[in-house]
PDB file of N, CA and C in Angstrom:
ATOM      1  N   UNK A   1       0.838  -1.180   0.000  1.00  0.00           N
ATOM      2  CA  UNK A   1       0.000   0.000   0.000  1.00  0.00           C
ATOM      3  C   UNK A   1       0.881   1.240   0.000  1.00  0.00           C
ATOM      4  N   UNK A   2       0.588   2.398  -0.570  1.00  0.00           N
ATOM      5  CA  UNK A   2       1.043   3.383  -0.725  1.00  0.00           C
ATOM      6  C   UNK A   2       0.684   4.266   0.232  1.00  0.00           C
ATOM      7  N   UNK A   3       1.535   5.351   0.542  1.00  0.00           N
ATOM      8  CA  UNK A   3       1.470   6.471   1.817  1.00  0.00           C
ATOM      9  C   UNK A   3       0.307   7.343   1.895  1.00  0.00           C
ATOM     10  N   UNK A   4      -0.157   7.677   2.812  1.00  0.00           N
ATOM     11  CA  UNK A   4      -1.300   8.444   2.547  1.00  0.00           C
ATOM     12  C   UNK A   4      -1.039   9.799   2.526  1.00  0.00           C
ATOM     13  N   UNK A   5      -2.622  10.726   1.938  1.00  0.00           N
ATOM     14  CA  UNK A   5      -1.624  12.594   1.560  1.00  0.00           C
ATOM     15  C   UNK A   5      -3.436  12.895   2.227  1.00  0.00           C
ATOM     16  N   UNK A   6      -3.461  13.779   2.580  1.00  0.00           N
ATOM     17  CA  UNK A   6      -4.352  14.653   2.922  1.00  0.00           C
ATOM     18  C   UNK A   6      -4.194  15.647   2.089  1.00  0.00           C
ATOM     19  N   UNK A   7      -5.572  15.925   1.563  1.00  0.00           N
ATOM     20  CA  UNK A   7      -5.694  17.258   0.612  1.00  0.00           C
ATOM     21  C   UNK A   7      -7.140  17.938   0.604  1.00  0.00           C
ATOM     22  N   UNK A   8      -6.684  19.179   0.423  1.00  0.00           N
ATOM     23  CA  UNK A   8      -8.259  19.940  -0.048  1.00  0.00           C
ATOM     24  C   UNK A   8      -8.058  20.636  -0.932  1.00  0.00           C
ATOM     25  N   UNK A   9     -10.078  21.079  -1.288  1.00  0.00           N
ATOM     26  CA  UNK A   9     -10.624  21.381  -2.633  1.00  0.00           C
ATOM     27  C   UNK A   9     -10.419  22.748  -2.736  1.00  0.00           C
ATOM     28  N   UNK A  10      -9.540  23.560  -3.318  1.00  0.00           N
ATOM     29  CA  UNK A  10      -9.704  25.048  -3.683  1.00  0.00           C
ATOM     30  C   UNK A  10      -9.994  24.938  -5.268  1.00  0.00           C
ATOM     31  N   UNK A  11     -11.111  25.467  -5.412  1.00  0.00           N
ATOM     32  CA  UNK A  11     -11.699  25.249  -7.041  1.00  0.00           C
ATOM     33  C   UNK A  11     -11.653  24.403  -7.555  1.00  0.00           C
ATOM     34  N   UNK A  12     -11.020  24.181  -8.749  1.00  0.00           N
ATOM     35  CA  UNK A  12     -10.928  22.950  -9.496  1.00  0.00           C
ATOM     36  C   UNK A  12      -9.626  21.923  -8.783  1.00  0.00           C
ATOM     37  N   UNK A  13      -9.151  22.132  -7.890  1.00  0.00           N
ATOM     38  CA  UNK A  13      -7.673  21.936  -8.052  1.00  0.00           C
ATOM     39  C   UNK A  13      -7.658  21.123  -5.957  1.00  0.00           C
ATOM     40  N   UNK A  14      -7.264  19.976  -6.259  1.00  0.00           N
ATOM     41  CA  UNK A  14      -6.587  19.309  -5.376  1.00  0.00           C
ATOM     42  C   UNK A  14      -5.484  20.098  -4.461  1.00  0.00           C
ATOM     43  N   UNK A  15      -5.153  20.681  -3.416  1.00  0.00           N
ATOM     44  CA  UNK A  15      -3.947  21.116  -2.558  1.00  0.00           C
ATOM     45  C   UNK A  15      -3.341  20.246  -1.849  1.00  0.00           C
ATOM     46  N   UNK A  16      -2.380  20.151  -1.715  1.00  0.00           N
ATOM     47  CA  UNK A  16      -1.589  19.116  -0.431  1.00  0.00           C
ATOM     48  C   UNK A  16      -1.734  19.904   0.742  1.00  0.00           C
ATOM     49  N   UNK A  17      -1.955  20.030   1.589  1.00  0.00           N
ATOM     50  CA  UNK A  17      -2.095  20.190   3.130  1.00  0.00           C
ATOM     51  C   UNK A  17       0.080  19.760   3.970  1.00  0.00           C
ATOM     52  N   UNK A  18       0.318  20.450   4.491  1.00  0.00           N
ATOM     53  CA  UNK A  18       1.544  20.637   4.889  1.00  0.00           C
ATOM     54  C   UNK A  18       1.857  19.458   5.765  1.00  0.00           C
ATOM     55  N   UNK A  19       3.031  18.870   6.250  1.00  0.00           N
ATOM     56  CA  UNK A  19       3.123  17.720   6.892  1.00  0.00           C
ATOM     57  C   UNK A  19       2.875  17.268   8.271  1.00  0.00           C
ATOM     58  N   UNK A  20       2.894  18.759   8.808  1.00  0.00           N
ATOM     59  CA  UNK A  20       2.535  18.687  10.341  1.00  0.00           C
ATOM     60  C   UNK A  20       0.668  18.576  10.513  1.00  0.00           C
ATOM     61  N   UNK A  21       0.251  19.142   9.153  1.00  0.00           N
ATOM     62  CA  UNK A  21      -1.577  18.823   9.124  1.00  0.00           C
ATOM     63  C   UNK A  21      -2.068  17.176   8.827  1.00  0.00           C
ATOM     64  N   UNK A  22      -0.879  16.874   7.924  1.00  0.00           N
ATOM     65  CA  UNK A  22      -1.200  15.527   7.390  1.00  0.00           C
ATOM     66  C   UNK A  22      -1.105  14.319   8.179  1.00  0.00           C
ATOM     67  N   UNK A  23      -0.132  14.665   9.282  1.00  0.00           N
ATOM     68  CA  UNK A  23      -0.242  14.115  11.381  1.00  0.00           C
ATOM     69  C   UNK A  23      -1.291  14.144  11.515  1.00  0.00           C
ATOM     70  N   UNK A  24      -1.843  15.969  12.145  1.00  0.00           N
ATOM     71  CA  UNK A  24      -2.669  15.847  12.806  1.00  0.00           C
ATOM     72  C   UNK A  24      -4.110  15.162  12.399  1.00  0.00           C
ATOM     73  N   UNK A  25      -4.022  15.140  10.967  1.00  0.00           N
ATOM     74  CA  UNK A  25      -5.864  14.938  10.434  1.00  0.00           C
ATOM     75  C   UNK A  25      -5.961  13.546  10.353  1.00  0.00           C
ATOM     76  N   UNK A  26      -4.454  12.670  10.025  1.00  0.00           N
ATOM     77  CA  UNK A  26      -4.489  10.926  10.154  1.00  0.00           C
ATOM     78  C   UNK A  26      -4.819  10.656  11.600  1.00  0.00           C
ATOM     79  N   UNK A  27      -4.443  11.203  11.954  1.00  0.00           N
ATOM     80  CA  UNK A  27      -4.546  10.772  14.015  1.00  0.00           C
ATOM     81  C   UNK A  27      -6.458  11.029  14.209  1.00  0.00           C
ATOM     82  N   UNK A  28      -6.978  12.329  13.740  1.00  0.00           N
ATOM     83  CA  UNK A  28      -7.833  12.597  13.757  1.00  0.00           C
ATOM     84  C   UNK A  28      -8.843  11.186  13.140  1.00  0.00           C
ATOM     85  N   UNK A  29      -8.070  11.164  11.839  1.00  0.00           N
ATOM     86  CA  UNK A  29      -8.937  10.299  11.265  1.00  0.00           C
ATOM     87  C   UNK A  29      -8.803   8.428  11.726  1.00  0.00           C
ATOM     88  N   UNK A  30      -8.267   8.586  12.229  1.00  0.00           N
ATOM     89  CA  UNK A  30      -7.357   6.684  12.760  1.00  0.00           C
ATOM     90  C   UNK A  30      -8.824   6.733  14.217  1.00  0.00           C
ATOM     91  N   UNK A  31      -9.177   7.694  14.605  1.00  0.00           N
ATOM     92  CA  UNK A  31     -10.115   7.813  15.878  1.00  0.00           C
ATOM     93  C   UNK A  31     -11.434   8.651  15.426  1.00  0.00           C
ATOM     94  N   UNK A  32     -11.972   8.496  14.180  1.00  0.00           N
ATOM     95  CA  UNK A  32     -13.559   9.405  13.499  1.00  0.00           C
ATOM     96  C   UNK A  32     -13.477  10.082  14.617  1.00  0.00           C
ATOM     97  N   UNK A  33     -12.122  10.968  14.700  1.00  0.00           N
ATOM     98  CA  UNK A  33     -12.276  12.148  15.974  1.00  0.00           C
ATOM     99  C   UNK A  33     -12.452  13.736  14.950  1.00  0.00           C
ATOM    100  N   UNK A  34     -12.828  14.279  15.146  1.00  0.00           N
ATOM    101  CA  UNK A  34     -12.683  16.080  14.811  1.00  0.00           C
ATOM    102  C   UNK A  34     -12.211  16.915  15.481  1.00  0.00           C
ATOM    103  N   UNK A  35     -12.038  18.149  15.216  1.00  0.00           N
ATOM    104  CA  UNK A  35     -10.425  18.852  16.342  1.00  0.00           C
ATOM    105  C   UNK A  35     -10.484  20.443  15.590  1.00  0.00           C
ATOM    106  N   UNK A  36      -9.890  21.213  16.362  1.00  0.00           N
ATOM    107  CA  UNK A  36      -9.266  22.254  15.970  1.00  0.00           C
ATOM    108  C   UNK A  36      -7.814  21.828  15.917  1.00  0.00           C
ATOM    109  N   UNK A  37      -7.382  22.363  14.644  1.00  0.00           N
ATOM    110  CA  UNK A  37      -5.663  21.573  14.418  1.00  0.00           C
ATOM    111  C   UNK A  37      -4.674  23.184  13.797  1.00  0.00           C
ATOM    112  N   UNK A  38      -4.023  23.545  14.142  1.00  0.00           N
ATOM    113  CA  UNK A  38      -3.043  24.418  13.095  1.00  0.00           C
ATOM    114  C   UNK A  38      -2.073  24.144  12.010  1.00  0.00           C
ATOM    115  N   UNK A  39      -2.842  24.969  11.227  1.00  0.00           N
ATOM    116  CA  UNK A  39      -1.790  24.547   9.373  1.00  0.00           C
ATOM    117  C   UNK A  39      -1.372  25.792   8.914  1.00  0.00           C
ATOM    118  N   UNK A  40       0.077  25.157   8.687  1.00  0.00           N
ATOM    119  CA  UNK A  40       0.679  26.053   7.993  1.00  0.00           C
ATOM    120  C   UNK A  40       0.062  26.955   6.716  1.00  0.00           C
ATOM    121  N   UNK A  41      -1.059  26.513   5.919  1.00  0.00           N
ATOM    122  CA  UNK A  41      -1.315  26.581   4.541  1.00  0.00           C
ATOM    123  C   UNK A  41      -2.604  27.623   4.763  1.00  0.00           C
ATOM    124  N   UNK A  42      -2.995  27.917   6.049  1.00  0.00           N
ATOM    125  CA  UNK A  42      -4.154  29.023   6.672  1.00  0.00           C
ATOM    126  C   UNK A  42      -3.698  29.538   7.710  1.00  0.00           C
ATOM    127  N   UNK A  43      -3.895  30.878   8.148  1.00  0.00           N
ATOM    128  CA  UNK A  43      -3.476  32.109   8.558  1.00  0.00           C
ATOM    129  C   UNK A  43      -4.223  31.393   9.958  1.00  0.00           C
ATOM    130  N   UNK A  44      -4.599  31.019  10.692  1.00  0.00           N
ATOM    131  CA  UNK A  44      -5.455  30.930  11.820  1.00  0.00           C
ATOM    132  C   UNK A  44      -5.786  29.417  11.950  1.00  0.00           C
ATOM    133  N   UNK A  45      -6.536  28.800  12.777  1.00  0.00           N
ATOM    134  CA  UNK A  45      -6.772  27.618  13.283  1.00  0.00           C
ATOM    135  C   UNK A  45      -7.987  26.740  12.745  1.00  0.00           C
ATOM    136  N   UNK A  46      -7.706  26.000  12.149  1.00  0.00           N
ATOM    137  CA  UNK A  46      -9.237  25.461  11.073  1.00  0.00           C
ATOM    138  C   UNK A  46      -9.488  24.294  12.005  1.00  0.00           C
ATOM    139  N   UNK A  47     -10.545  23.789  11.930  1.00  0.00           N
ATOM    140  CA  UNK A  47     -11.549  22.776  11.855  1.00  0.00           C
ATOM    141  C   UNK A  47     -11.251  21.557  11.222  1.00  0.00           C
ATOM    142  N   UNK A  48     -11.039  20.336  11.600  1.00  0.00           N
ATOM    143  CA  UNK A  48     -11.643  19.468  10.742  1.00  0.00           C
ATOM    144  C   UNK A  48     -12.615  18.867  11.063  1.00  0.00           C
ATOM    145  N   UNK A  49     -13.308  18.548  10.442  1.00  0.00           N
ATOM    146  CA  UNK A  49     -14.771  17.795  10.228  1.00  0.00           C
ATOM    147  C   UNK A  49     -14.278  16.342   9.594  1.00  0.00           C
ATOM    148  N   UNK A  50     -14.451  15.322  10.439  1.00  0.00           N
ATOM    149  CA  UNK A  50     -13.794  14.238   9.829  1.00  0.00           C
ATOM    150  C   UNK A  50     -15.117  13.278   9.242  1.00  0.00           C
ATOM    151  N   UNK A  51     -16.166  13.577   9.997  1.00  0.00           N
ATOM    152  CA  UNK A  51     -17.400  12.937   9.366  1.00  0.00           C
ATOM    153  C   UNK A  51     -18.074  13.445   8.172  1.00  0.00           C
ATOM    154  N   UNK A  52     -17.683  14.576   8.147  1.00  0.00           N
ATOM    155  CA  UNK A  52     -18.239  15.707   6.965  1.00  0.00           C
ATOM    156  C   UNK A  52     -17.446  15.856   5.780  1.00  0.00           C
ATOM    157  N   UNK A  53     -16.320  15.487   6.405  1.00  0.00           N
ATOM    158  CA  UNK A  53     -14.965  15.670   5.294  1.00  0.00           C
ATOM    159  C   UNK A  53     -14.485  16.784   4.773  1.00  0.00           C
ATOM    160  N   UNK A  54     -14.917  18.016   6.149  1.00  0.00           N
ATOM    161  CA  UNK A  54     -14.167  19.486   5.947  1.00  0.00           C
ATOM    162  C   UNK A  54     -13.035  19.774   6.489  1.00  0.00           C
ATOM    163  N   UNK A  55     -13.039  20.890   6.335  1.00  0.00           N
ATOM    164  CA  UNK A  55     -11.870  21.559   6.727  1.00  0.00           C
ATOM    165  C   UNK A  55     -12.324  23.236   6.763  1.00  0.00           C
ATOM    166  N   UNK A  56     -12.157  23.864   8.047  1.00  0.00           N
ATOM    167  CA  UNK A  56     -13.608  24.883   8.099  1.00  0.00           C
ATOM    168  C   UNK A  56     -12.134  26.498   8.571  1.00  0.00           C
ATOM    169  N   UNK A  57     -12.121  27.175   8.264  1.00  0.00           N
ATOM    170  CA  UNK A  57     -11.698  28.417   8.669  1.00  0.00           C
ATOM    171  C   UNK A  57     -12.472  29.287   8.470  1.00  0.00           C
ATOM    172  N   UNK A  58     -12.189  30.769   9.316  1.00  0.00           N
ATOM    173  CA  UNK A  58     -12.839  32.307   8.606  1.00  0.00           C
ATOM    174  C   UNK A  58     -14.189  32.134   8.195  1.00  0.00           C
ATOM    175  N   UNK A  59     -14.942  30.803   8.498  1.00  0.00           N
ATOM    176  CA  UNK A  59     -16.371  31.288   7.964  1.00  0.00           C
ATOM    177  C   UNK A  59     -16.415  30.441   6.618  1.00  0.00           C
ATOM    178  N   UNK A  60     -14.948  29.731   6.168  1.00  0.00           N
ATOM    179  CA  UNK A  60     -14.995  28.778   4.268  1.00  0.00           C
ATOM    180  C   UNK A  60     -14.944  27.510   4.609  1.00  0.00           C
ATOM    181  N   UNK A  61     -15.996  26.858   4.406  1.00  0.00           N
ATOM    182  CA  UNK A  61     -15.512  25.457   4.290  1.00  0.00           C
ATOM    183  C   UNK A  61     -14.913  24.856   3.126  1.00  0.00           C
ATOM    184  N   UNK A  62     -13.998  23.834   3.096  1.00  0.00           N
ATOM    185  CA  UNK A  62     -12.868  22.991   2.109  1.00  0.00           C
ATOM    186  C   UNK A  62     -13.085  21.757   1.939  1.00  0.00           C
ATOM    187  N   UNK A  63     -13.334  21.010   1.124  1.00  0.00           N
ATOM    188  CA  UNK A  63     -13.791  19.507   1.176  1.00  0.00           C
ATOM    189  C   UNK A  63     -12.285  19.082   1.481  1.00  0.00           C
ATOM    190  N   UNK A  64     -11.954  17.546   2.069  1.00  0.00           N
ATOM    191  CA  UNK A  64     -10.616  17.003   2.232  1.00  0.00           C
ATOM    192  C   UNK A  64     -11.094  15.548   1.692  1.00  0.00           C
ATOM    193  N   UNK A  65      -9.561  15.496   1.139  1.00  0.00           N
ATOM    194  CA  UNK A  65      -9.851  13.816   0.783  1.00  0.00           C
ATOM    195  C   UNK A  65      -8.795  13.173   0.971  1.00  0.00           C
ATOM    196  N   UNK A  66      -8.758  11.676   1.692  1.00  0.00           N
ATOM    197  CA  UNK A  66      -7.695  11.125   1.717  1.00  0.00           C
ATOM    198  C   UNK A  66      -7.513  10.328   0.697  1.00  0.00           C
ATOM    199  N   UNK A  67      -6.288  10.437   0.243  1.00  0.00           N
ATOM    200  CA  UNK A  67      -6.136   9.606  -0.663  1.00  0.00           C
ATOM    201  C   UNK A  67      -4.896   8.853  -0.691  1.00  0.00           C
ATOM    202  N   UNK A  68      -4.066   8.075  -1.629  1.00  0.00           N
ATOM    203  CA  UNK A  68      -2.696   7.235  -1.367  1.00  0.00           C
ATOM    204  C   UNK A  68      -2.208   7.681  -2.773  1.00  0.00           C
ATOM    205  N   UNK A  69      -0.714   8.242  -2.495  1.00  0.00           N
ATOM    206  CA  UNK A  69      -0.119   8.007  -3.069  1.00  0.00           C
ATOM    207  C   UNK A  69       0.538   7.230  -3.936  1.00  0.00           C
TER     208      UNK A  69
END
């Protein structure tokens, strides 16, 4: 099996999520837990929604998807 990447939806376009997010949201996700987590890739402290499959700042929600490399 191949490594896993955490990413979200800005428009058309897939983002990678930074490596210290891609910790916190597997841990999140290894326990269908949800959290306030800090990422490098947003100015402030987002949300994940692990049942919902967001990723929430400022009022925007972000779809996330795990996927494997």
């Amino acid at each position: 099996m191949g490594a896993v990447q955490w990413v979200y939806a800005n428009g058309c376009s897939w983002i990678t999520l930074d490596s210290t997010s891609q910790r916190y949201i597997e841990n999140l996700w290894s326990h269908n837990s949800s959290s306030w987590i800090q990422s490098q890739a947003f100015q402030c402290p987002v949300y994940i929604d692990i049942d919902k499959m967001l990723l929430m700042c400022n009022g925007m929600s972000y779809s996330i998807a795990r996927r494997r490399t």
